[in-house]
Structure formats: structure tokens, C-alpha cells
C-alpha atoms as a PDB file:
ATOM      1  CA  UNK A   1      41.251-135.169 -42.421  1.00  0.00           C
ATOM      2  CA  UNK A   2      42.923-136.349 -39.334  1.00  0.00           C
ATOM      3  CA  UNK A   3      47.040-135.994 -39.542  1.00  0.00           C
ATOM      4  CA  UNK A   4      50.063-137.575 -38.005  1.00  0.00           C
ATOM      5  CA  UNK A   5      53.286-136.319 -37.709  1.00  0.00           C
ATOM      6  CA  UNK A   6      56.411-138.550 -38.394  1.00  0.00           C
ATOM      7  CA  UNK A   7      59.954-137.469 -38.468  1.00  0.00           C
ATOM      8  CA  UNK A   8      61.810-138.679 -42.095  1.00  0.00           C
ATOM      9  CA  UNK A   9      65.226-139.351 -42.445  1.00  0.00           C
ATOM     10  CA  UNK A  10      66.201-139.001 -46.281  1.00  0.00           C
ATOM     11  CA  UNK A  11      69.324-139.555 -47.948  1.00  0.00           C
ATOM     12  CA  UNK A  12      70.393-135.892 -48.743  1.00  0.00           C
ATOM     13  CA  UNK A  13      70.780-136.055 -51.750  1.00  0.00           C
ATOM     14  CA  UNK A  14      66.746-137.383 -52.192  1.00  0.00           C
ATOM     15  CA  UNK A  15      65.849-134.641 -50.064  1.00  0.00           C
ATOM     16  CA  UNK A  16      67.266-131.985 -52.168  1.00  0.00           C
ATOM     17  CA  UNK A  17      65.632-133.556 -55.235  1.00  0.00           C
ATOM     18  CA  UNK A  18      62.067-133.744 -53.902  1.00  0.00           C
ATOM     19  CA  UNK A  19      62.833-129.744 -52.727  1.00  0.00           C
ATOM     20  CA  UNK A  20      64.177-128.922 -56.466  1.00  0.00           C
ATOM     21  CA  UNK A  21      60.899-131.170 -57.359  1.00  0.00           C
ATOM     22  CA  UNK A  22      58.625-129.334 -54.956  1.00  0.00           C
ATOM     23  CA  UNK A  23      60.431-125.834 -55.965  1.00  0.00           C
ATOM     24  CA  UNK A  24      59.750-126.618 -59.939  1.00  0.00           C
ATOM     25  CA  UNK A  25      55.917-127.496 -58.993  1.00  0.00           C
ATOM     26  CA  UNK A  26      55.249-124.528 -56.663  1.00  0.00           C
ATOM     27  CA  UNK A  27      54.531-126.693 -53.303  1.00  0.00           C
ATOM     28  CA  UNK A  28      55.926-127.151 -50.123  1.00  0.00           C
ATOM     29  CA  UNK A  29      58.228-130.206 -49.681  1.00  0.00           C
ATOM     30  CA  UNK A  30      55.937-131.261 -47.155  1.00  0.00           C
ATOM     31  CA  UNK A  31      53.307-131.540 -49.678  1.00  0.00           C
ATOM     32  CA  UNK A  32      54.874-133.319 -52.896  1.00  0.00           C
ATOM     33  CA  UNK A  33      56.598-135.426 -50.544  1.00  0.00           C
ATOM     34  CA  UNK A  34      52.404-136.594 -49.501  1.00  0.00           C
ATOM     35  CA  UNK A  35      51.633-136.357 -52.656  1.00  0.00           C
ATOM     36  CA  UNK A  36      54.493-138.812 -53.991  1.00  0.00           C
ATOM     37  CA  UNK A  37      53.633-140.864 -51.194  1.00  0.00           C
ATOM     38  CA  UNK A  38      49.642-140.663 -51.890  1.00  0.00           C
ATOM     39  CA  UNK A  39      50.965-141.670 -55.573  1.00  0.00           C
ATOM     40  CA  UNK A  40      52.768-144.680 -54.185  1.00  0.00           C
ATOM     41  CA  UNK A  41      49.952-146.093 -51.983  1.00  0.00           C
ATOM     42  CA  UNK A  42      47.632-145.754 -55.017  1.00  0.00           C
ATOM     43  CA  UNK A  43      49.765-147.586 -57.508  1.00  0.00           C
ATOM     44  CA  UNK A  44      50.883-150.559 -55.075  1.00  0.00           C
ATOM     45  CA  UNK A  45      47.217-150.750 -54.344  1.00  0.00           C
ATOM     46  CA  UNK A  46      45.829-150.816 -57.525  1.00  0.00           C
ATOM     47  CA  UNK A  47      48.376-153.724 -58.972  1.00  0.00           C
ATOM     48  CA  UNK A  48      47.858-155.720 -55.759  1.00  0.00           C
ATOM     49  CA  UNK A  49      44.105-155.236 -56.665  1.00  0.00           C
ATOM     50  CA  UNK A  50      44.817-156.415 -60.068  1.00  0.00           C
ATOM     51  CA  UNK A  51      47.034-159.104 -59.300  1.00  0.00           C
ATOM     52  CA  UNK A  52      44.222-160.534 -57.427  1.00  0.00           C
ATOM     53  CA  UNK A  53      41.113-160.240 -59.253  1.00  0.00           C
ATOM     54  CA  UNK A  54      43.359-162.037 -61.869  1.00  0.00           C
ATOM     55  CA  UNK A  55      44.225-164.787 -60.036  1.00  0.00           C
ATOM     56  CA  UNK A  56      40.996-164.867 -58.272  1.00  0.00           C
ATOM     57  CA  UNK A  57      39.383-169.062 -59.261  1.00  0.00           C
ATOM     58  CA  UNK A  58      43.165-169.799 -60.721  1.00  0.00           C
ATOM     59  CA  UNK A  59      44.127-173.266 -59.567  1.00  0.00           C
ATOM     60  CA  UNK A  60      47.644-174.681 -59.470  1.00  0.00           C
ATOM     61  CA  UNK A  61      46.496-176.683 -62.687  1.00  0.00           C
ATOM     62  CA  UNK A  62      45.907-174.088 -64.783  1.00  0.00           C
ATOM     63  CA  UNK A  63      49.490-173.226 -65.229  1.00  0.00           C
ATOM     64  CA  UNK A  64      50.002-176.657 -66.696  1.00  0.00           C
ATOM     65  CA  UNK A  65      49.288-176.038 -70.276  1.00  0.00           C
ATOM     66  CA  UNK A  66      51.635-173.106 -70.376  1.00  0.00           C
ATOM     67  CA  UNK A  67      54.341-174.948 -68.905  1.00  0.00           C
ATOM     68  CA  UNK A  68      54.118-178.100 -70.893  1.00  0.00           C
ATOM     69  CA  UNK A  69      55.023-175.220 -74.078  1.00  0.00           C
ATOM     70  CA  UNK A  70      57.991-174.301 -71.945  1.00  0.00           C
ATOM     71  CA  UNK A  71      60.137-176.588 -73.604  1.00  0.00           C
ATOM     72  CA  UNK A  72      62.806-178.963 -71.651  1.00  0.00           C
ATOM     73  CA  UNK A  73      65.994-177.064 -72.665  1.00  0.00           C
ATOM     74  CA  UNK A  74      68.367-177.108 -69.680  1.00  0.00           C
ATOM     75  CA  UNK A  75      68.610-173.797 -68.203  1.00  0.00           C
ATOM     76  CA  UNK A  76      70.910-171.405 -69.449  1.00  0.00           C
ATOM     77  CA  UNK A  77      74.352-170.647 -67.600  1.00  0.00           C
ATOM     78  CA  UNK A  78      73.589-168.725 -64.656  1.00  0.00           C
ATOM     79  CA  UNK A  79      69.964-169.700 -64.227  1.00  0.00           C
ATOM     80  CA  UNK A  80      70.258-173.405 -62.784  1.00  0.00           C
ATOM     81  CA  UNK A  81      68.508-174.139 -59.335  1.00  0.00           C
ATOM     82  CA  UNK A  82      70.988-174.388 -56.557  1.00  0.00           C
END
């Protein structure tokens, strides 16, 4: 596995959580904080992924059924378009 170095600047408090973190699981900091990363990657990934294969064929017309149930209430306070 080929590495790179790159200097993090955390908040301190974040840093001393992933170090109580690392602490409580036995591993370096360097190590949970590539493993929370790894985590990270994995998840965005895998929605994007999903997100995709979903709307993989979708057409702008297919929405129209669910929208004509949508109702034509005006939109609550707070919600209106600008």
C-alpha cells in the first residue's frame, strides 16, 4: 500500500476526542483517524452509488404523478420561494 503524508489541522477539541476514541479502542490516533476516514469514503461512496443506480432510466416525467398528489396548498409560513 503506497502512503502519503498530509499535515491535519483539527479543532482541539476533535483532536482530543478521536485520541480519547483511539485510547478507548487500543490504536494509534493515526490509525482511527484512517480508519474514520476509510469509514467516510465508504459510506459517501456507497449512497452516491445508490443514489445513482436509482435514478439510473428516471426521466424528468416520472416525477409527475407524485407531484400531481402533492396537493396545491400554498406553502406554509417560512417555506415560500423568494
Amino acid at each position: 500500500m503506497n502512503k502519503a503524508a498530509y499535515a491535519l489541522k483539527l479543532p482541539h477539541s476533535l483532536k482530543a476526542a478521536a485520541q480519547r476514541l483511539a485510547r478507548e479502542d487500543g490504536v494509534s490516533l493515526n490509525q482511527w483517524i484512517t480508519v474514520a476516514l476509510a469509514e467516510k469514503v465508504g459510506a459517501v461512496e456507497t449512497a452516491a452509488d445508490f443514489f445513482k443506480r436509482r435514478a439510473d432510466g428516471a426521466k424528468p416525467s416520472d416525477i409527475l404523478p407524485i407531484l400531481d398528489k402533492a396537493g396545491n396548498e400554498p406553502p406554509r409560513p417560512g417555506d415560500e420561494m423568494p
